[in-house]
Protein backbone atom coordinates (compact mmCIF):
# COMPACT_ATOMS: atom_id res chain seq x y z
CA UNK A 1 10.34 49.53 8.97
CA UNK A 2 10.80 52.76 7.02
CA UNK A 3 14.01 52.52 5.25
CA UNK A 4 17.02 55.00 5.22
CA UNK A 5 17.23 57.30 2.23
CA UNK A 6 20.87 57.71 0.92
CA UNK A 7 22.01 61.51 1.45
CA UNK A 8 24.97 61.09 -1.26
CA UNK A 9 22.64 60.41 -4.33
CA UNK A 10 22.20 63.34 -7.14
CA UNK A 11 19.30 63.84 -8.58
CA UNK A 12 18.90 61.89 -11.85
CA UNK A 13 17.88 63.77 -15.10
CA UNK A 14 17.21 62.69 -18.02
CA UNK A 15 21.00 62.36 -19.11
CA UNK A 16 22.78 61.37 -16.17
CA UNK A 17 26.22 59.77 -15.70
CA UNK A 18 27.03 56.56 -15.29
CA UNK A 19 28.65 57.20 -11.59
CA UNK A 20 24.77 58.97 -10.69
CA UNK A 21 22.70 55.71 -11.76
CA UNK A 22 25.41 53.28 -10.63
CA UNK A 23 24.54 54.88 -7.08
CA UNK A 24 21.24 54.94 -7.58
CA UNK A 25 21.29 51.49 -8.81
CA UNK A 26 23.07 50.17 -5.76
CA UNK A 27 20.73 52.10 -2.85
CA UNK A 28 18.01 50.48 -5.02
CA UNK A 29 19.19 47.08 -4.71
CA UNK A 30 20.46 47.33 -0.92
CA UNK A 31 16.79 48.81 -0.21
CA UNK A 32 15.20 45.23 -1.88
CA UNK A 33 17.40 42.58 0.20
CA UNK A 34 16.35 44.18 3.12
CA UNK A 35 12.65 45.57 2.87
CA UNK A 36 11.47 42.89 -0.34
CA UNK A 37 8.52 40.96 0.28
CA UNK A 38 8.69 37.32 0.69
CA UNK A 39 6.90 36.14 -2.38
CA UNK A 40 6.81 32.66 -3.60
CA UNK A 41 8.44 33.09 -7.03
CA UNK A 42 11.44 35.44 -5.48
CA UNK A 43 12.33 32.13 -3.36
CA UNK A 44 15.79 30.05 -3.66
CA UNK A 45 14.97 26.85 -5.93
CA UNK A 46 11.03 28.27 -7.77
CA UNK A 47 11.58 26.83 -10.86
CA UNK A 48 11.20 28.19 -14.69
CA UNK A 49 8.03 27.04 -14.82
CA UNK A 50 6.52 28.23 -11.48
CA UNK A 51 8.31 31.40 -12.70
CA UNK A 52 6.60 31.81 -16.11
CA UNK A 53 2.77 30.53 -14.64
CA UNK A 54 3.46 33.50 -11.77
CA UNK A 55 4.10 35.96 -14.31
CA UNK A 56 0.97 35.25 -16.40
CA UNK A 57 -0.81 35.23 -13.18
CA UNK A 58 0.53 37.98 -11.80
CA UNK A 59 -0.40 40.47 -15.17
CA UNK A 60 -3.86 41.50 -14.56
CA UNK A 61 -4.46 39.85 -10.78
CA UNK A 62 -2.91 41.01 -7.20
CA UNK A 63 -0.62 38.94 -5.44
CA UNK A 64 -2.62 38.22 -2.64
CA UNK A 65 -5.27 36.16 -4.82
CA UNK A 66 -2.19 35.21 -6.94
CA UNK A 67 -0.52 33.35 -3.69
CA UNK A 68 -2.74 30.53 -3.10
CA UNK A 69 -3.88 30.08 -6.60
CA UNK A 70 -0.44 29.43 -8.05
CA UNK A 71 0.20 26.64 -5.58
CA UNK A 72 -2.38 24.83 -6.31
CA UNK A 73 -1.70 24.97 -9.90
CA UNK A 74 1.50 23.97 -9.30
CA UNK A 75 0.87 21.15 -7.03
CA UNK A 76 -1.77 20.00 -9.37
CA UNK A 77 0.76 20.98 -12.86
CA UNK A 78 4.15 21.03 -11.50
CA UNK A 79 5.45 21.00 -15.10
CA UNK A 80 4.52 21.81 -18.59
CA UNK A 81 3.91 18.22 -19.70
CA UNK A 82 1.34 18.12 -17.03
CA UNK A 83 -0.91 20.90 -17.97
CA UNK A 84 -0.26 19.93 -21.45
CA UNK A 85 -1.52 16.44 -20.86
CA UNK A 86 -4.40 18.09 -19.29
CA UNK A 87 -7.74 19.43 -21.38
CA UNK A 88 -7.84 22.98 -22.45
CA UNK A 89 -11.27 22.90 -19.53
CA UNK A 90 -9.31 21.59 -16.98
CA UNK A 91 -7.21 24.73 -16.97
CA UNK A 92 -10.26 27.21 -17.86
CA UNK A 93 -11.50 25.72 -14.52
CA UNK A 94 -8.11 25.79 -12.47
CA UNK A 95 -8.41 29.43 -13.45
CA UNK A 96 -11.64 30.34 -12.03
CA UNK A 97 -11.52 33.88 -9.99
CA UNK A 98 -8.59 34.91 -11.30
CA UNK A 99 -10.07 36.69 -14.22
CA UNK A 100 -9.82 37.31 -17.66
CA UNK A 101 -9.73 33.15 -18.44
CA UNK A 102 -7.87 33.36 -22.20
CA UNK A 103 -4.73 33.80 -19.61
CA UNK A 104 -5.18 29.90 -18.74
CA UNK A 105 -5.78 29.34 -22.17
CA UNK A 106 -2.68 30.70 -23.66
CA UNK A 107 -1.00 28.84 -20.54
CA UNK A 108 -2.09 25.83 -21.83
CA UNK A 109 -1.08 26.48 -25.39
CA UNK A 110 2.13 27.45 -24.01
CA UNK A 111 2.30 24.27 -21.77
CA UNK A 112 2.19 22.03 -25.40
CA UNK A 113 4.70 24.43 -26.78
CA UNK A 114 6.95 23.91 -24.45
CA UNK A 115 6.45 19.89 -23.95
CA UNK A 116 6.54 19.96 -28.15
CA UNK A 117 9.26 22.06 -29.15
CA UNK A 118 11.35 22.20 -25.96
CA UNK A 119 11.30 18.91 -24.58
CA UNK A 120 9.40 19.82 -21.74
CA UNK A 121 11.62 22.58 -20.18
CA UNK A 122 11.28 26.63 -20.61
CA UNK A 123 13.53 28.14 -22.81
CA UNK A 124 15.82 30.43 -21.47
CA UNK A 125 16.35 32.59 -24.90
CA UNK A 126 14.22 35.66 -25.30
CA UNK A 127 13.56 34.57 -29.38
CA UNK A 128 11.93 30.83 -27.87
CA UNK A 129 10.33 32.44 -25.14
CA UNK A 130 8.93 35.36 -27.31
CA UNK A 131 7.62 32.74 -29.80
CA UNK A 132 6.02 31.01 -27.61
CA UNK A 133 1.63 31.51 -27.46
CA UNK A 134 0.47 34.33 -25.65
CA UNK A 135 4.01 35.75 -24.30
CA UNK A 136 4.98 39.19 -24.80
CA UNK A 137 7.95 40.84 -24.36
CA UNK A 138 7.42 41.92 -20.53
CA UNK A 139 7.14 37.78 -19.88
CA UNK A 140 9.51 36.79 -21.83
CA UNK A 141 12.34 39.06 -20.21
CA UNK A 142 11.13 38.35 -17.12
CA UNK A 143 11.31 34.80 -17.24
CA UNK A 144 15.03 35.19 -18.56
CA UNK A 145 15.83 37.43 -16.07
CA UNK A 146 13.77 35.89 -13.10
CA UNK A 147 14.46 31.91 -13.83
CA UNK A 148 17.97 32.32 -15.35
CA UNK A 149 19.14 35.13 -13.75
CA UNK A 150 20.23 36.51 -17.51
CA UNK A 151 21.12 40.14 -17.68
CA UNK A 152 17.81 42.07 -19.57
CA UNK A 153 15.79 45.29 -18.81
CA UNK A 154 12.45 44.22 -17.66
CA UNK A 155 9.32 46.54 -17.45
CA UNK A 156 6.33 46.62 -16.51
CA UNK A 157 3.49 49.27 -15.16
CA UNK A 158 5.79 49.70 -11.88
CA UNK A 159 8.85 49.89 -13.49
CA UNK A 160 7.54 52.47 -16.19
CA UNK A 161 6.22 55.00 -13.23
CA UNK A 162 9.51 54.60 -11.25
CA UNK A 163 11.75 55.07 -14.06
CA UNK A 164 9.12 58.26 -14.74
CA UNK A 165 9.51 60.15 -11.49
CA UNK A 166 13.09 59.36 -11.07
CA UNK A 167 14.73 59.77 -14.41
CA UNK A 168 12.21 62.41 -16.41
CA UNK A 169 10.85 64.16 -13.55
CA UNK A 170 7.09 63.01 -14.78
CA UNK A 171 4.50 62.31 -12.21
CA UNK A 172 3.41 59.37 -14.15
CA UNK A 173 4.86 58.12 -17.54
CA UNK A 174 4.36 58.32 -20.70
CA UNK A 175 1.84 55.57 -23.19
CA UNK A 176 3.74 52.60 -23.19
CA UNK A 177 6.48 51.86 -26.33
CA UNK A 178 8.50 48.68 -25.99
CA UNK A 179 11.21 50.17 -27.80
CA UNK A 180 11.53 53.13 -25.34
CA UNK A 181 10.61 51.51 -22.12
CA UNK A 182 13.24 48.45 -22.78
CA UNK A 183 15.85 51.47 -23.67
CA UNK A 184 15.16 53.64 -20.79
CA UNK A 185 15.79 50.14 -18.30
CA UNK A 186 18.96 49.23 -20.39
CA UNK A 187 19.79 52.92 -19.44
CA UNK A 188 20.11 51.94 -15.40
CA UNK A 189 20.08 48.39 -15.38
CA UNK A 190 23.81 47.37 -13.72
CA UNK A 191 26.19 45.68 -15.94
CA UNK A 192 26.95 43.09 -13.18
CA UNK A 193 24.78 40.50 -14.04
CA UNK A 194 23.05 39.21 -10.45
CA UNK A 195 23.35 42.82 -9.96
CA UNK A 196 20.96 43.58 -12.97
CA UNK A 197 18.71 41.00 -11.68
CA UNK A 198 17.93 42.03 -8.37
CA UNK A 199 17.65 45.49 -9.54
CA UNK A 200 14.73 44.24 -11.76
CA UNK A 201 13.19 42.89 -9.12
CA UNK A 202 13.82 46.01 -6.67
CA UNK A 203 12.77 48.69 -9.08
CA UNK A 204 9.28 46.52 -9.24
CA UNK A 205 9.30 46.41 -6.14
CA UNK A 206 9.41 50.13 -5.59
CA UNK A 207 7.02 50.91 -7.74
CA UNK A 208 4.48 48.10 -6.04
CA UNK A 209 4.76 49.24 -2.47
CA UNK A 210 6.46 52.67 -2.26
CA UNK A 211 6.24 54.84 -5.03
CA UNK A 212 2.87 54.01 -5.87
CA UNK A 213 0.48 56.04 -8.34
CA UNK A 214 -1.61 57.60 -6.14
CA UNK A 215 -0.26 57.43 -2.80
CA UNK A 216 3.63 57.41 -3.13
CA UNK A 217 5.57 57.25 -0.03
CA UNK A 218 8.54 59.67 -0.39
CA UNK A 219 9.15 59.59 3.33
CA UNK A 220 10.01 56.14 3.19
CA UNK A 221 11.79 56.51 -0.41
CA UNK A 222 15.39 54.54 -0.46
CA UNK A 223 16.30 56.81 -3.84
CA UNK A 224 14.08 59.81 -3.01
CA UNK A 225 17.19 62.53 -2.57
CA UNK A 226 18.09 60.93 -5.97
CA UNK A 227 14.41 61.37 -7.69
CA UNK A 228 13.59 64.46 -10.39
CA UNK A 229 10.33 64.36 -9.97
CA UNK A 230 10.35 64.81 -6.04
CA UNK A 231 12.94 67.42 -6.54
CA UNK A 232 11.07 69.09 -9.16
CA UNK A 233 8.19 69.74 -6.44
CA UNK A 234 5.92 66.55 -7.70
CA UNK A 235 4.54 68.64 -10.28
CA UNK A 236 1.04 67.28 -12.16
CA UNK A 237 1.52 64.85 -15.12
CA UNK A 238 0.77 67.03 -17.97
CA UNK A 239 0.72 64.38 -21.14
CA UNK A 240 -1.34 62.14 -22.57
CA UNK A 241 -3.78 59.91 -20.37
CA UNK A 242 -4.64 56.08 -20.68
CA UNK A 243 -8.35 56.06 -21.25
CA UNK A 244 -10.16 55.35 -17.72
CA UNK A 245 -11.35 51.23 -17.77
CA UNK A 246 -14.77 50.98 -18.54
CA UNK A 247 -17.54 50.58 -15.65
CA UNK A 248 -17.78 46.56 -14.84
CA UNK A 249 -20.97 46.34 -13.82
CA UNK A 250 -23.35 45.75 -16.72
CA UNK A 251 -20.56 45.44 -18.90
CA UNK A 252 -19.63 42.34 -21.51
CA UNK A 253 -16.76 41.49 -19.65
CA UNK A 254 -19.07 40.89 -16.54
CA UNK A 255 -21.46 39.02 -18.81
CA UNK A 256 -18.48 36.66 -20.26
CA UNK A 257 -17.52 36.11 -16.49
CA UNK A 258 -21.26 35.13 -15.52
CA UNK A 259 -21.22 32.89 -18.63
CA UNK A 260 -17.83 31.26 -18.09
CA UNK A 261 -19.02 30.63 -14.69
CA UNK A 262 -22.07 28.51 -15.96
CA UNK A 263 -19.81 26.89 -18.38
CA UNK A 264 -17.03 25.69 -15.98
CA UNK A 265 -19.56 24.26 -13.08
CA UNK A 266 -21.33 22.23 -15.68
CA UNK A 267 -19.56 19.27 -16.95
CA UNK A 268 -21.73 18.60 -20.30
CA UNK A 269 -22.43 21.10 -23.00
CA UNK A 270 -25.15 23.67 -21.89
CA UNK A 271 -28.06 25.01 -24.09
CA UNK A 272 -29.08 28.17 -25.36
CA UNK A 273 -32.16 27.85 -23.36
CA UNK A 274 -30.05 26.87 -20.28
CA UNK A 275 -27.96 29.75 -20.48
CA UNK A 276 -30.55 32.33 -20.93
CA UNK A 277 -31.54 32.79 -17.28
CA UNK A 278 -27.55 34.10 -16.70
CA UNK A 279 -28.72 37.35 -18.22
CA UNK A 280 -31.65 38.87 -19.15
CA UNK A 281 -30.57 40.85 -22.11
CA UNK A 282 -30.89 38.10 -24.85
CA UNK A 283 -28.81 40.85 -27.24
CA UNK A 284 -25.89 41.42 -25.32
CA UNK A 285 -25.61 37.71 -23.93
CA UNK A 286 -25.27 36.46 -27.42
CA UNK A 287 -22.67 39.38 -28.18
CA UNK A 288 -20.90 38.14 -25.18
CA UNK A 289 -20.83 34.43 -26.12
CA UNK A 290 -20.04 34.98 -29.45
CA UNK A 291 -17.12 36.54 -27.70
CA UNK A 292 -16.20 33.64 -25.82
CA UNK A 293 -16.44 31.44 -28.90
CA UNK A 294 -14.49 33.52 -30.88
CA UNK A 295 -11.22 33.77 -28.22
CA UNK A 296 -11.93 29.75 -27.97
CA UNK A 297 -13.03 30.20 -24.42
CA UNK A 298 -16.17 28.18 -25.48
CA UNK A 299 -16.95 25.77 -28.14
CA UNK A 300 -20.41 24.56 -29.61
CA UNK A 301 -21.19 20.93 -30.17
CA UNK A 302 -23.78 18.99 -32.13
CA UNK A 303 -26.86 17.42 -30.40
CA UNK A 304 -26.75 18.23 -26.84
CA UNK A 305 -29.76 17.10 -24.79
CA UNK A 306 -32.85 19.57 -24.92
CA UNK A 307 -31.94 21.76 -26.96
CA UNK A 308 -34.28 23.34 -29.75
CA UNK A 309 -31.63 23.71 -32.34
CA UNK A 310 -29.56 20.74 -31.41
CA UNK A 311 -26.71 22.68 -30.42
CA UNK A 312 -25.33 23.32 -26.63
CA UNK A 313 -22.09 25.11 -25.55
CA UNK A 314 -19.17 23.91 -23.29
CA UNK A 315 -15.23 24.33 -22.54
CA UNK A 316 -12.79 23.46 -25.22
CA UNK A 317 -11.97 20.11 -24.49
């Protein structure tokens, strides 16, 4: 159901005053509790855990492949100790299809961080959760905010491109900075603390479903009277450009996948020879497993059955 936009908002520039983004702030967060999605993770009782393993999910994957994967991790690793207990192939495997694999990897690292240094529970501090393997500072905030409802700016792509149109008038924003993003959320975030949280969430939220990058829909727009950029006319984007992803097909990244494929179904170290038939350019398989051994995706070991040089390849175990 569309939602109602709120005719007393100002538009928001750059600089505006606290009374401005408190009212923006608060249509924002009445929008979310009644138009969010029911998602897993945004449920009464998700734990830290299921938290933190949805947000390294959730970075490079859609929700809709995110849903059914994450409960079955979950129900298979319900806590750190248990994926930590667990082989680093185990979760390589668990991970299949959701792409880019050294995610499950750094999960696991994180999983005998956690178990090691934390007796088995997520930190709730930024610092811990910051120095923990493979989290940044989008994850780490987010798992403060999320799990322990602690007051932080959190922001990702979304949240960059709705604080963009809104605040700066900019059809889409500017190369990422941590420094500036972070400051630009502190800028609106509420200072009442639940309040801070669920406008993390809802400003997400917008940006996921509403005021998308190429389709926004302004119609349906719970903050569009208060936007810059819509009253501005939606003018073009005129600074720099993230460099357009490379072409998949026939790339190394589709190689690794083809590779790690090979590697997960087998349960014994696979041969050069064996692995050959995966892709027909010997030069750029080798560059691609050489890439896989290098982000300890893959491991070689001594002797394995067949094999000319006495050397095959399989999961870190």
């Amino acid at each position: 159901m569309p939602s109602p936009r709120s005719a007393s908002l100002e538009v928001l520039p750059g600089a505006s005053g606290p009374a401005t983004v408190a009212a923006f702030a608060r249509a924002l967060n009445e929008w979310y509790r009644a138009e969010a999605r029911d998602l897993p993770w945004r449920r009464a009782g998700f734990g830290a855990w299921g938290i933190l393993v949805s947000e390294v999910m959730l970075q490079q994957t859609p929700v809709v492949r995110v849903i059914p994967r994450l409960a079955e991790w979950l129900e298979r690793w319900p806590a750190p100790a248990d994926l930590a207990a667990s082989p680093q192939s185990e979760a390589i495997r668990a991970w299949a299809g959701l792409g880019y694999p050294r995610r499950a990897l750094r999960l696991h690292e994180c999983a005998v961080a956690i178990t090691r240094w934390h007796g088995g529970q997520v930190p709730r501090d930024v610092d811990d959760l910051l120095a923990l393997p493979g989290i940044g500072a989008y994850t780490a905030r987010a798992v403060a905010a999320f799990a322990y409802g602690d007051r932080h700016p959190v922001v990702d792509t979304n949240v960059r491109r709705v604080l963009a149109r809104c605040i700066d008038g900019q059809g889409e924003p500017a190369p990422p900075s941590i420094r500036r993003d972070l400051a630009a959320m502190a800028a609106v975030l509420p200072a009442d603390v639940p309040e801070a949280r669920v406008f993390n969430a809802a400003a997400m939220e917008l940006g996921a479903v509403v005021c998308t990058a190429r389709s926004p829909r302004c119609d349906v727009c719970p903050v569009a009277d208060a936007c810059a950029w819509r009253a501005a006319g939606h003018p073009p984007y005129l600074g720099e450009r993230r460099p357009v992803q490379k072409k998949y097909e026939g790339s190394d990244r589709q190689v690794r996948g083809m590779l790690m494929r090979e590697l997960r179904s087998a349960h014994r170290p696979l041969t050069a020879y064996e692995l050959e038939p995966v892709w027909p350019d010997a030069v750029q398989r080798d560059r691609a497993l050489a890439g896989l051994l290098a982000d300890g995706l893959a491991v070689k070991t001594e002797g394995a059955d067949g094999s000319a040089d006495g050397n095959g390849y399989t999961l870190p175990q």
